[in-house]
Protein backbone atom coordinates (compact mmCIF):
# COMPACT_ATOMS: atom_id res chain seq x y z
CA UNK A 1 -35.89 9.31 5.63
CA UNK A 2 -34.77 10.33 1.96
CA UNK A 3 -36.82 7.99 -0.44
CA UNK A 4 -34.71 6.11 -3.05
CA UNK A 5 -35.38 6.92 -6.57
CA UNK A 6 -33.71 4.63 -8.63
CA UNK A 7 -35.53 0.40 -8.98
CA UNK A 8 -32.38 -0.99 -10.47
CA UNK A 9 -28.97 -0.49 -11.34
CA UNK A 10 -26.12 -2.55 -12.81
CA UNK A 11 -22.49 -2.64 -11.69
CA UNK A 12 -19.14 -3.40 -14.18
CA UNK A 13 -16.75 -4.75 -12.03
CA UNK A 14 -16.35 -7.17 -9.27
CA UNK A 15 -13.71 -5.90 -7.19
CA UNK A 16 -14.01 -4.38 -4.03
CA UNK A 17 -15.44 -1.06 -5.05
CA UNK A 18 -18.09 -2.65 -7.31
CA UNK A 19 -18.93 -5.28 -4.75
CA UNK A 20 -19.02 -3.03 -2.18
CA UNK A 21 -21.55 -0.54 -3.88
CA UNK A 22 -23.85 -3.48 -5.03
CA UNK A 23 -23.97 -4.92 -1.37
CA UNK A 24 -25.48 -1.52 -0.54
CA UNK A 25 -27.35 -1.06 -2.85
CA UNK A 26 -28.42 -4.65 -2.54
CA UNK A 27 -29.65 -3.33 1.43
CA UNK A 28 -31.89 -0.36 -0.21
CA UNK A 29 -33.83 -2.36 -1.70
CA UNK A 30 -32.37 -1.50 -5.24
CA UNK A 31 -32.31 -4.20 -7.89
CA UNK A 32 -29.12 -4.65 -8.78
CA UNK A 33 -27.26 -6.99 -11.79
CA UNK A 34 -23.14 -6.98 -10.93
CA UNK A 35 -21.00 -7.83 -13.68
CA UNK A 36 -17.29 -8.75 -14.01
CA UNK A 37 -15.24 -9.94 -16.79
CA UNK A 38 -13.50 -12.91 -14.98
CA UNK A 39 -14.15 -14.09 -11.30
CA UNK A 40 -15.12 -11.62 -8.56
CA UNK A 41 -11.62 -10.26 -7.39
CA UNK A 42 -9.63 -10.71 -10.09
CA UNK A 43 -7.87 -7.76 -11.27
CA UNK A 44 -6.39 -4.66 -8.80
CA UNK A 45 -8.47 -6.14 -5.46
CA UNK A 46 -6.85 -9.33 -5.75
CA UNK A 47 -3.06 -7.71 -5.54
CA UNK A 48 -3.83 -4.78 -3.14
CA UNK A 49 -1.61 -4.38 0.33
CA UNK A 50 -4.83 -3.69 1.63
CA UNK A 51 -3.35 -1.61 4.27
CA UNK A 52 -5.93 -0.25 6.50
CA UNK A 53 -4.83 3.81 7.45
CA UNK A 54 -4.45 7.70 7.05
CA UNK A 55 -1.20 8.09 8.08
CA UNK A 56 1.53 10.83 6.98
CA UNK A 57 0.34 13.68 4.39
CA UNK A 58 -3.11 13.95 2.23
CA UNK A 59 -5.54 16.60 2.00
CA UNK A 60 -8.11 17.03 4.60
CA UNK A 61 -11.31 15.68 2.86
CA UNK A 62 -8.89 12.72 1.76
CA UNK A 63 -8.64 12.07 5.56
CA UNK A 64 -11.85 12.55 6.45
CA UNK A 65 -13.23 9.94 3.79
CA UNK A 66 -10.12 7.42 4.67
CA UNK A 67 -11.40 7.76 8.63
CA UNK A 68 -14.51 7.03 7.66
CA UNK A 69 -13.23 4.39 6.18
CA UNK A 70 -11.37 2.84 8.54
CA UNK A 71 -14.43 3.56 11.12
CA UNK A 72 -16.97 1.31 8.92
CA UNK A 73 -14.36 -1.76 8.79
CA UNK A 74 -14.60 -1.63 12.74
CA UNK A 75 -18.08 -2.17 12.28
CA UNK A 76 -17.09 -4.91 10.34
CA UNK A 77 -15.01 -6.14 12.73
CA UNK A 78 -17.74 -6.27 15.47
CA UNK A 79 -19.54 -8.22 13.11
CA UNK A 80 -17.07 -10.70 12.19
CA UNK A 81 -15.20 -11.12 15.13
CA UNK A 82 -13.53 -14.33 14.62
CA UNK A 83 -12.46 -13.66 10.54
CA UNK A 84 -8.80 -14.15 10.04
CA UNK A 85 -8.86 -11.40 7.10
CA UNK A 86 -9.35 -8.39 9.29
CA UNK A 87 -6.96 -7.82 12.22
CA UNK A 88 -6.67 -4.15 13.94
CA UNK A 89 -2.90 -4.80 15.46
CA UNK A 90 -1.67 -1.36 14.05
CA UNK A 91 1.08 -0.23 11.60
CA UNK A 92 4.97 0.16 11.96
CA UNK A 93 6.49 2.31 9.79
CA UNK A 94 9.71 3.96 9.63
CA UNK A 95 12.13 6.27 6.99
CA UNK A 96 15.84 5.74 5.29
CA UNK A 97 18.74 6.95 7.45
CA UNK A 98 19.38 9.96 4.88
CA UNK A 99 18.01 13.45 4.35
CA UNK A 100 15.00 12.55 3.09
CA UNK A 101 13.66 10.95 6.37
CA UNK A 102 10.83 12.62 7.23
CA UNK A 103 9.93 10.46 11.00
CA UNK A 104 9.76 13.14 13.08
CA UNK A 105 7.35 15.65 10.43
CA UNK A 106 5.26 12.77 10.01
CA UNK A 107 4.70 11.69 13.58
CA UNK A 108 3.77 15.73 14.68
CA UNK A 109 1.53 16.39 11.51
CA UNK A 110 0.07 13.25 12.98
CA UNK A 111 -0.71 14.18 16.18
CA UNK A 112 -2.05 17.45 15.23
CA UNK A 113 -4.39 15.47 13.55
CA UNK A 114 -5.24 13.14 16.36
CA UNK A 115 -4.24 10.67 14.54
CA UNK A 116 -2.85 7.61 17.20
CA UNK A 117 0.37 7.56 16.90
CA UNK A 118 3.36 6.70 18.63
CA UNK A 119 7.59 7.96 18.03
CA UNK A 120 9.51 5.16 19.53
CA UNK A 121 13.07 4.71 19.17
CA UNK A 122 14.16 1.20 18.24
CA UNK A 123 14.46 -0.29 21.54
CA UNK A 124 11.08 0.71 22.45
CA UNK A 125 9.08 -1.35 19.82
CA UNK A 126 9.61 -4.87 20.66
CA UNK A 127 7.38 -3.97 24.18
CA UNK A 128 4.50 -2.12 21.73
CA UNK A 129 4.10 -4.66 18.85
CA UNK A 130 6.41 -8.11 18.15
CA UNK A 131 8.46 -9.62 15.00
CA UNK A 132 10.52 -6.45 14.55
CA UNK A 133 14.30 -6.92 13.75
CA UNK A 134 15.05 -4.41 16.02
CA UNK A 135 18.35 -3.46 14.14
CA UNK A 136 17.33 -2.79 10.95
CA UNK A 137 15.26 0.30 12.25
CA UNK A 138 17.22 3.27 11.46
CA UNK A 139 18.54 5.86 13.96
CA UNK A 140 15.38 8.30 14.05
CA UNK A 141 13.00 5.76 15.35
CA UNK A 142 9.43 4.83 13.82
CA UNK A 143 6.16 5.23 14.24
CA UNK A 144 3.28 2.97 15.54
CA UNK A 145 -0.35 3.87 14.90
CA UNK A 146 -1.88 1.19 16.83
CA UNK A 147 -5.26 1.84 14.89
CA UNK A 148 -4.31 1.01 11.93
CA UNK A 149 -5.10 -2.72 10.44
CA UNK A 150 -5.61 -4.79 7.26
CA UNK A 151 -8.00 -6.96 5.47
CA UNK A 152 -7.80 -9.77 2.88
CA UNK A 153 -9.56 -8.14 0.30
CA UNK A 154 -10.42 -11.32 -1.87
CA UNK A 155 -11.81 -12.90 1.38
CA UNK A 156 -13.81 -9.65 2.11
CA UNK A 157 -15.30 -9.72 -1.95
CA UNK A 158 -16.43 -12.95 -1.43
CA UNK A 159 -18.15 -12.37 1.79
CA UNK A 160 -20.10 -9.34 0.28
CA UNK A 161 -20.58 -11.26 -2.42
CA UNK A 162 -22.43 -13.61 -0.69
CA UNK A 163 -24.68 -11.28 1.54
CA UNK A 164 -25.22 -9.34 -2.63
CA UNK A 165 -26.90 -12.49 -3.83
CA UNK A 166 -28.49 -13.44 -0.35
CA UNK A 167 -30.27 -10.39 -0.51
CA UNK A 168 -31.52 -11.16 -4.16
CA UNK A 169 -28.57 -9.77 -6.17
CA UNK A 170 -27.45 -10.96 -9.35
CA UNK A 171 -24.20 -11.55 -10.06
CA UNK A 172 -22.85 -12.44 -13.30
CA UNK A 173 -19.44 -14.09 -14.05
CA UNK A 174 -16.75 -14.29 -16.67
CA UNK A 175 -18.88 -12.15 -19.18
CA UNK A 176 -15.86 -10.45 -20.73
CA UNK A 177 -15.22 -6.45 -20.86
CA UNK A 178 -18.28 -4.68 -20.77
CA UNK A 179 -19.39 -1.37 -21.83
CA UNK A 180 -21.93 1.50 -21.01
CA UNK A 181 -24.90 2.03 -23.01
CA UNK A 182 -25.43 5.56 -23.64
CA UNK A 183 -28.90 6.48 -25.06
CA UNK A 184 -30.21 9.86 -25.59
CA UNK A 185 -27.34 11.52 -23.56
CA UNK A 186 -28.09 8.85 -20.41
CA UNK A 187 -26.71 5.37 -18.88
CA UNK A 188 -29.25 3.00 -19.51
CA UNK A 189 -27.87 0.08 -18.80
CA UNK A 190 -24.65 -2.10 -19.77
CA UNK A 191 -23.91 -4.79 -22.60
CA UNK A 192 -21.56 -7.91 -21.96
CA UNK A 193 -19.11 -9.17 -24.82
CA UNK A 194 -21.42 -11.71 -25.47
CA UNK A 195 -23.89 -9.48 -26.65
CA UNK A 196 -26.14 -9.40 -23.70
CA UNK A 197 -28.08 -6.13 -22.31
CA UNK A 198 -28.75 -5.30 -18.50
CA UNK A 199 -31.31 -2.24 -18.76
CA UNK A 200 -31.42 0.01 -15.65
CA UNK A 201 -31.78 3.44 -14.06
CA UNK A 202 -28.16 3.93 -13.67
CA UNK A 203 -24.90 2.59 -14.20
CA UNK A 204 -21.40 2.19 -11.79
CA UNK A 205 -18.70 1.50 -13.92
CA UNK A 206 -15.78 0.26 -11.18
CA UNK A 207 -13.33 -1.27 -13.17
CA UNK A 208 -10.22 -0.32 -11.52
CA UNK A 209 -7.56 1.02 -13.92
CA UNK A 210 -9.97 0.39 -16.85
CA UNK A 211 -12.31 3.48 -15.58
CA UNK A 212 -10.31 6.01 -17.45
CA UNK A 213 -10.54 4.25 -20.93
CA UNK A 214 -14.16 3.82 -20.70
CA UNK A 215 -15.20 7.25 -19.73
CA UNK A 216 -12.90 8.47 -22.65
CA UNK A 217 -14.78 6.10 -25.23
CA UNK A 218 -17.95 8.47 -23.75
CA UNK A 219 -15.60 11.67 -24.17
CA UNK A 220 -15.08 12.14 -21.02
CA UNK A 221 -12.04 12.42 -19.28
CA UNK A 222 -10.00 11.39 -16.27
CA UNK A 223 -6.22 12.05 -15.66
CA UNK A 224 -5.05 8.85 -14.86
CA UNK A 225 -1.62 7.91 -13.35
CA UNK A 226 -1.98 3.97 -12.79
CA UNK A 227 1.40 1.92 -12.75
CA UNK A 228 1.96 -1.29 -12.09
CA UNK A 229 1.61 -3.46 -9.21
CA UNK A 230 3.70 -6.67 -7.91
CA UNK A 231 1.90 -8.49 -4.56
CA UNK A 232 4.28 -11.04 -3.17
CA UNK A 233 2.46 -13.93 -1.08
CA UNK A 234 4.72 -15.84 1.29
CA UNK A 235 3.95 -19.53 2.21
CA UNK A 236 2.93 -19.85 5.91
CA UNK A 237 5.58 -19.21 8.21
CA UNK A 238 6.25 -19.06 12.13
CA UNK A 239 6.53 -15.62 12.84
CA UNK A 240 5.47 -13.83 15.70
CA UNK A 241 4.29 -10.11 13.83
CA UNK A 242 0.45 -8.91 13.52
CA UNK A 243 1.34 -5.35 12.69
CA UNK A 244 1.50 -4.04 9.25
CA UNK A 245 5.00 -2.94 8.45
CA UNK A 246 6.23 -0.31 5.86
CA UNK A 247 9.81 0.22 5.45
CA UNK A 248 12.49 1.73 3.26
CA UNK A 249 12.84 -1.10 1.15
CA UNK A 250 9.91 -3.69 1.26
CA UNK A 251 6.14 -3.35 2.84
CA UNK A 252 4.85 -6.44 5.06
CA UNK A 253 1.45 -7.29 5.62
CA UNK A 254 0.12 -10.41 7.91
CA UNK A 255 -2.10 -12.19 5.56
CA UNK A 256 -4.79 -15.90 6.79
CA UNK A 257 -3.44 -19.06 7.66
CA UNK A 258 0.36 -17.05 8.55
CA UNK A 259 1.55 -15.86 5.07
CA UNK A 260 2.65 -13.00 4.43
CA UNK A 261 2.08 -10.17 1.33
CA UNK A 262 4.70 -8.04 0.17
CA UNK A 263 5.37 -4.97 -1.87
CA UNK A 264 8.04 -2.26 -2.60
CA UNK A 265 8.55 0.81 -5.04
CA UNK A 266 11.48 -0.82 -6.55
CA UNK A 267 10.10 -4.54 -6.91
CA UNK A 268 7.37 -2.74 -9.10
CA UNK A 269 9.71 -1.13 -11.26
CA UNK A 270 11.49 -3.60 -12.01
CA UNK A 271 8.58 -5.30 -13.93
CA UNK A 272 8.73 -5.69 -17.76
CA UNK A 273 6.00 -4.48 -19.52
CA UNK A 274 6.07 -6.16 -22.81
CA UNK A 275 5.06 -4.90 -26.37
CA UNK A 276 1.54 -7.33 -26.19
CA UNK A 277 0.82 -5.90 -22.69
CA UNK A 278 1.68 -9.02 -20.56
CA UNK A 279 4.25 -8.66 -17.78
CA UNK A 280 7.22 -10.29 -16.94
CA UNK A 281 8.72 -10.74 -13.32
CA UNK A 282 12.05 -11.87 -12.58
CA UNK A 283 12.77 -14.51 -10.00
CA UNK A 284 15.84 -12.12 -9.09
CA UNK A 285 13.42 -9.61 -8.03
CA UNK A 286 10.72 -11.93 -6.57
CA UNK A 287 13.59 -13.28 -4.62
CA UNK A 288 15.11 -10.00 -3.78
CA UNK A 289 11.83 -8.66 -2.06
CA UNK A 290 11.59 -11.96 0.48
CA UNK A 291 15.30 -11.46 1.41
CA UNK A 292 14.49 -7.66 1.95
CA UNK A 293 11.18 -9.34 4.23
CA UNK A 294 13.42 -11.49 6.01
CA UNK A 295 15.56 -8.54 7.18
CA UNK A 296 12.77 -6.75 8.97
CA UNK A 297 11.81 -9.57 10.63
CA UNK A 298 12.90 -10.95 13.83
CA UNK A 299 14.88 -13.93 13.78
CA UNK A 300 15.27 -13.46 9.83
CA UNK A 301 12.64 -16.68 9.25
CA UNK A 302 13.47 -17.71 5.42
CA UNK A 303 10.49 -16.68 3.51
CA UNK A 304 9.36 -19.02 0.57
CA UNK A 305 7.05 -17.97 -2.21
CA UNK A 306 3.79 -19.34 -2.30
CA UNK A 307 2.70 -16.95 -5.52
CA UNK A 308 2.81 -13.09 -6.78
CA UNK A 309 0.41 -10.88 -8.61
CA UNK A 310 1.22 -8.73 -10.93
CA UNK A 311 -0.95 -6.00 -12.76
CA UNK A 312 -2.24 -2.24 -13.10
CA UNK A 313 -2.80 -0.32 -9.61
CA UNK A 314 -5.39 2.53 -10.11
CA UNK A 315 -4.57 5.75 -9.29
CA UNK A 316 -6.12 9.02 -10.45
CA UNK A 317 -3.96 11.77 -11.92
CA UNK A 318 -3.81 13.94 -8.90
CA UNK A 319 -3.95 11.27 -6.25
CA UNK A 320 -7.18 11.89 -4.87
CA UNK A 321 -10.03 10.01 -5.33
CA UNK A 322 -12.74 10.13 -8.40
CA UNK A 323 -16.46 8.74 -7.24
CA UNK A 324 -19.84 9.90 -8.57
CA UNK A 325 -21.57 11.19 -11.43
CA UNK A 326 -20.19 11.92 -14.84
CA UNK A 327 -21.90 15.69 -15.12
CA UNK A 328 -22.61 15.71 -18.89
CA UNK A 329 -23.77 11.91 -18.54
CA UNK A 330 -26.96 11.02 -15.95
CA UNK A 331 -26.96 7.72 -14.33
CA UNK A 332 -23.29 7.40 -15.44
CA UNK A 333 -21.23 6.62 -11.96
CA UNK A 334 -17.50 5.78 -11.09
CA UNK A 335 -15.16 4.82 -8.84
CA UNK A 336 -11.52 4.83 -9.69
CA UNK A 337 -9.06 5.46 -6.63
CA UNK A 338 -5.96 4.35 -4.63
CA UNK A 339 -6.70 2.99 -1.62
CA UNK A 340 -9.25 0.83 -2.42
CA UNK A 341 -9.05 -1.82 0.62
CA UNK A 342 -8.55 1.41 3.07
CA UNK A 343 -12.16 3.37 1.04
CA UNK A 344 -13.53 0.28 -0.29
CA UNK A 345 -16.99 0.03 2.50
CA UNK A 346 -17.65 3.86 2.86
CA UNK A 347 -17.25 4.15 -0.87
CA UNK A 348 -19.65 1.67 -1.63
CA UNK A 349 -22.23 2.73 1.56
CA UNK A 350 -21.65 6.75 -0.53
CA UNK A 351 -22.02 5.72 -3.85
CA UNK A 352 -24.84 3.56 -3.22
CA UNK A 353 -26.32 6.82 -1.47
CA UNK A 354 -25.77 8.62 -4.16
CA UNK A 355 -26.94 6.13 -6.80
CA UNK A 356 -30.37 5.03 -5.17
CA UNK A 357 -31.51 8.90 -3.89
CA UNK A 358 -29.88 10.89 -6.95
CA UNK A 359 -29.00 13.61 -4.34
CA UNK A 360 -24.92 14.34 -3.91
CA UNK A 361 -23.37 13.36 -0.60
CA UNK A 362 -20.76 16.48 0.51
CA UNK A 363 -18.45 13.75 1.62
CA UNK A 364 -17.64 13.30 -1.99
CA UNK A 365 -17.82 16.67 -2.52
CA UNK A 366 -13.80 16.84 -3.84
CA UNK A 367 -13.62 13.86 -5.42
CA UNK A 368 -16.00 14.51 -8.54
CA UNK A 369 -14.77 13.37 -12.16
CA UNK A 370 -15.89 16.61 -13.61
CA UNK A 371 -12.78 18.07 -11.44
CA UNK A 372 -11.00 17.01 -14.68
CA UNK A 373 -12.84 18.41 -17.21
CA UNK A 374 -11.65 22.44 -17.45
């Protein structure tokens, strides 16, 4: 068994990523101070799909990792059999009727990847998962990967959040942004807003679409290609669908208690981002996406809002993930990706490797920020 070489370590950020890592960490033995500028969960975790998969196109180490991925929340699952944030009743997901339909690529790159999956025309999917409107599936069919699932990725934070301070973490709170300090060409530890200094052997900075900024205050660099996100919640209604849904014009995912959480390409863009920063949402287009819900659903059950979420979604420059080590900065870690619900154990269970033994795990191999420095 590799022996750990780091005592203690402080995390920025309380989202999934950050919690996740610290919870880890947390089981090594390693001393660990999380910090987060608000609540736990309060910035890109709190607005995620969290849609749990590896479906259509992504390079192969990008699978691999996401598999992983998926494989550790089944763990999960076996642990926490009865939680009503993480259901495994697959995905249904199917293309616009036009040329850019791509069902039938998608379903046989799929299954040359073993990847479950299923091409069933229309009239086939009420009998493999329930709540479709079978209508408004277009003419080349969809496709059901019935191991696909999703998690409530506030109710997950808090959960690991717990189990972090059970095992003597320490978490602090609504400290404001904080930064990195750098001495002598090392992370050393991290300072709040307030002025406060957490001194350690290394340093995760996991601040969702905020990772690129700090690492360039360190002159360091990550492409960055974050937009903005808009997460529709639904009040609680009776509907009879478990499956995640992703369609041409909205995204439906089963959510506690029998809400619902929505997203779309176009929702987002019609966001207003204004000169101070804030956002603005229309009602038009918080009222447009629950009309486009209602279609895809059986019985078209009138959806009512219960709230929405608006904000940054992090996503690297070229898509793929960035965790580990800064090269020209020891002790200096991050972890700024897409698919954060989807990477959001094994990341933590990698980085935590990585962070406790200093030795590289090859599952990250790909996915290093230096990839961005030539």
């Amino acid at each position: 068994m590799i022996k750990d070489q780091v005592s203690k370590a402080v995390v920025i950020g309380a989202g999934i990523f950050g919690v996740s890592t610290a919870v880890h960490l947390a089981r090594r033995g390693v001393q660990t101070v999380l910090v987060n500028d608000g609540p736990v969960a309060n910035g890109a975790s709190g607005r995620s799909l969290s849609w749990l998969n590896s479906s259509r196109w992504r390079s192969e180490a990008y699978h691999r990792l996401r598999m992983a991925g998926i494989d550790r929340y089944r763990t999960l699952a076996h642990r926490y059999p009865d939680a009503d944030w993480l259901r495994f009743d697959g995905g249904l997901t199917w293309d616009a009727d036009d040329d850019g339909n791509q069902i039938e690529a998608a379903y046989r790159h799929e299954v040359s990847l073993a990847y479950d999956a299923r091409h069933l025309a229309a009239a086939q999917v009420p009998a493999v998962t329930p709540g479709v409107a079978v209508a408004a599936i277009t003419p080349q069919g969809a496709i059901f990967n019935p191991g696909e699932g999703w998690v409530d990725l506030p109710s997950l934070i808090r959960v690991l959040a717990d189990e972090f301070e059970e095992r003597g973490g320490k978490l602090v709170t609504d400290a404001g942004p904080a930064r990195v300090i750098i001495e002598g060409g090392r992370a050393v530890g991290a300072a709040t807003a307030k002025g406060e200094e957490v001194r350690a052997d290394a340093v995760l900075v996991a601040t969702g679409p905020s990772v690129p900024r700090m690492v360039a205050e360190a002159g360091q660099r990550i492409d960055d290609a974050t937009p903005v996100s808009l997460l529709v919640t639904t009040k609680p209604v009776d509907a009879p669908l478990k499956a995640v849904l992703n369609t041409p014009r909205v995204a439906i995912r089963p959510a506690p208690d029998g809400a619902f959480a929505l997203d779309s390409a176009w929702s987002e863009e019609e966001v207003e981002i204004r000169p101070d920063g804030s956002y603005g949402v229309k009602r038009e287009t918080l009222d447009g996406l629950l009309a486009e819900a209602s279609k895809v659903l059986e019985g078209h059950p009138k959806l009512e809002l219960a709230g929405f979420g608006v904000g940054r979604k992090p996503i690297p420059g070229d898509g793929e993930p960035v965790f580990g080590e800064l090269q020209a900065i020891p002790g200096y870690f991050v972890a700024f990706s897409h698919s954060g619900a989807t990477l959001g154990l094994i990341a933590g269970e990698l980085l935590a490797f990585e962070i406790a033994t200093g030795e590289r795990h090859p599952m990250l191999a790909t996915f290093r920020p230096e990839r961005f420095q030539a």
